[in-house]
C-alpha atoms as a PDB file:
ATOM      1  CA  UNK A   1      10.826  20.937 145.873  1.00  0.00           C
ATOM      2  CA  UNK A   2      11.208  17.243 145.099  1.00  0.00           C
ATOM      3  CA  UNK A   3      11.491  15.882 141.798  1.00  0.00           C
ATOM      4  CA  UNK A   4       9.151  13.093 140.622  1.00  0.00           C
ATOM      5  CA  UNK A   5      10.532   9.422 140.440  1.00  0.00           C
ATOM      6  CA  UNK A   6      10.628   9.322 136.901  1.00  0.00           C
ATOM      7  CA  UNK A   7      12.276   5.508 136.270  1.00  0.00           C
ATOM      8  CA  UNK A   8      11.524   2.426 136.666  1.00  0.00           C
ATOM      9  CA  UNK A   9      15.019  -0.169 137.020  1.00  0.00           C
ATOM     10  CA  UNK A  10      14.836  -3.498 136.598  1.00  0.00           C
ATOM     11  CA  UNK A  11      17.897  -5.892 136.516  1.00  0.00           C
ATOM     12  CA  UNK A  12      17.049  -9.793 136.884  1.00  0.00           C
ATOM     13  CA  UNK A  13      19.675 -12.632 136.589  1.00  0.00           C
ATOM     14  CA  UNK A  14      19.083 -15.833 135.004  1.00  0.00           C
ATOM     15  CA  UNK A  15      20.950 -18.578 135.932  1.00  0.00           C
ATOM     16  CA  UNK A  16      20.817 -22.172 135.207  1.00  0.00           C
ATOM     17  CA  UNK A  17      17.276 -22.088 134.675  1.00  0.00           C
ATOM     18  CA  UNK A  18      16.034 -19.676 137.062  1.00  0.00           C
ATOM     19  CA  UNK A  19      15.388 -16.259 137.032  1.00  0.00           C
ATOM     20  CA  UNK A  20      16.245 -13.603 140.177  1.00  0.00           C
ATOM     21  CA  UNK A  21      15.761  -9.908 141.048  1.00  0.00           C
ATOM     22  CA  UNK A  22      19.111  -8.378 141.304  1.00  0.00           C
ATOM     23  CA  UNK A  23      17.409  -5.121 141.360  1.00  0.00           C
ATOM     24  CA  UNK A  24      13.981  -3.404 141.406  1.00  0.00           C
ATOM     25  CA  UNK A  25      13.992   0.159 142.041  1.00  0.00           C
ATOM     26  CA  UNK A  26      12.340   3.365 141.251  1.00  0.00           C
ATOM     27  CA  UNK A  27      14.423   6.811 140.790  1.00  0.00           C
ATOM     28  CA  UNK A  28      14.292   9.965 139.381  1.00  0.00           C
ATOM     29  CA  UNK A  29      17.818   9.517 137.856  1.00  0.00           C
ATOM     30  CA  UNK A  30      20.107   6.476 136.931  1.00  0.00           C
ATOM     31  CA  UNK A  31      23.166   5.198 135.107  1.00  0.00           C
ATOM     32  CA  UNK A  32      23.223   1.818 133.445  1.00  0.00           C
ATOM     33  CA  UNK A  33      25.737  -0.698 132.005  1.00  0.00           C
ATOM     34  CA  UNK A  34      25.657  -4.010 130.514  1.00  0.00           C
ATOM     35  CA  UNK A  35      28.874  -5.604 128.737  1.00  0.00           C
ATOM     36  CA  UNK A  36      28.887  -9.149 126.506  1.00  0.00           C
ATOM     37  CA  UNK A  37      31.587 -11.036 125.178  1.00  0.00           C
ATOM     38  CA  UNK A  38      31.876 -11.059 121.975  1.00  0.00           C
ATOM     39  CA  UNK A  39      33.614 -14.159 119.500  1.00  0.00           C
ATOM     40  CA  UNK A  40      36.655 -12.014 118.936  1.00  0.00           C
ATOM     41  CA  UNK A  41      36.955 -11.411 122.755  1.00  0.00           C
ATOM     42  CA  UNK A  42      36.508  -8.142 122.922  1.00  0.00           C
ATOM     43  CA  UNK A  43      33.298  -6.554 125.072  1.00  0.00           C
ATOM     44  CA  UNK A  44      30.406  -5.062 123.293  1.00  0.00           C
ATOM     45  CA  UNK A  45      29.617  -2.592 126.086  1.00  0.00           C
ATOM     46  CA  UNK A  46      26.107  -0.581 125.790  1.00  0.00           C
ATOM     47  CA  UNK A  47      25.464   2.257 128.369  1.00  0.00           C
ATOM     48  CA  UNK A  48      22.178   4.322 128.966  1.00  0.00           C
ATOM     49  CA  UNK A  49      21.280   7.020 130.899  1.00  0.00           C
ATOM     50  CA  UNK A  50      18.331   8.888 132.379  1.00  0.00           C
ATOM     51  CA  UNK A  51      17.216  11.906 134.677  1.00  0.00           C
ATOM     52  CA  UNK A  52      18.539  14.994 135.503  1.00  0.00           C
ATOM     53  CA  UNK A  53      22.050  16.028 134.739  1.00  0.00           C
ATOM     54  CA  UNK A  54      23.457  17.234 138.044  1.00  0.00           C
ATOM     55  CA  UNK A  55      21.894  14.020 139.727  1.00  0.00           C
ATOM     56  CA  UNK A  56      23.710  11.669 136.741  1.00  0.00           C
ATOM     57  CA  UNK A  57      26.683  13.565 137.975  1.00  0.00           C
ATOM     58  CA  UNK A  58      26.164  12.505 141.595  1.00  0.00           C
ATOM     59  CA  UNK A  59      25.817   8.957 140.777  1.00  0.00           C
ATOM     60  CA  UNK A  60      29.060   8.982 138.292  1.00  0.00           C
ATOM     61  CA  UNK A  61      31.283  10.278 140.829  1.00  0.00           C
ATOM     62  CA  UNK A  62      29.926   7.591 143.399  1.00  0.00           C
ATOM     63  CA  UNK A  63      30.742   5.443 140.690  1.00  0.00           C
ATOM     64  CA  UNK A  64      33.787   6.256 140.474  1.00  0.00           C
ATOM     65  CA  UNK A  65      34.921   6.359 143.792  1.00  0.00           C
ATOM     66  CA  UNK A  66      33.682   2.704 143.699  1.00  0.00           C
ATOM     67  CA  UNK A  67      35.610   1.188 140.754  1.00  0.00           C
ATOM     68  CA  UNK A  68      38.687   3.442 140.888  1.00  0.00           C
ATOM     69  CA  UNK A  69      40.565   2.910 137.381  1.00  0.00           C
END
């Protein structure tokens, strides 16, 4: 038994003016991450999540294999 897509992910970049699709998908689970500089120069980092937990799972380890620390 399949499991309903369930989100809709969006990313667009705008750059100098103009606006792009970085990413348009649908999914029934997902992992996202956005980071901004602040004055001090630190990163104010916000993270969100979505979908069931052993697919989250899935998609952090692939993550991590990715960007090893």
């Amino acid at each position: 038994m399949s499991t309903p897509t369930r989100y809709r992910i969006l990313v667009r970049e705008t750059h100098d003016g103009r606006t792009s699709t970085v990413m348009d998908e649908t999914a029934t689970a997902f992992i996202a991450a956005t980071a901004n500089p602040t004055p001090t120069g630190e990163l104010d980092i916000a993270l969100g999540e979505g979908g069931p937990r052993p697919q989250i799972n899935e998609i952090a380890d692939l993550i991590t294999s990715q960007y090893p620390g």
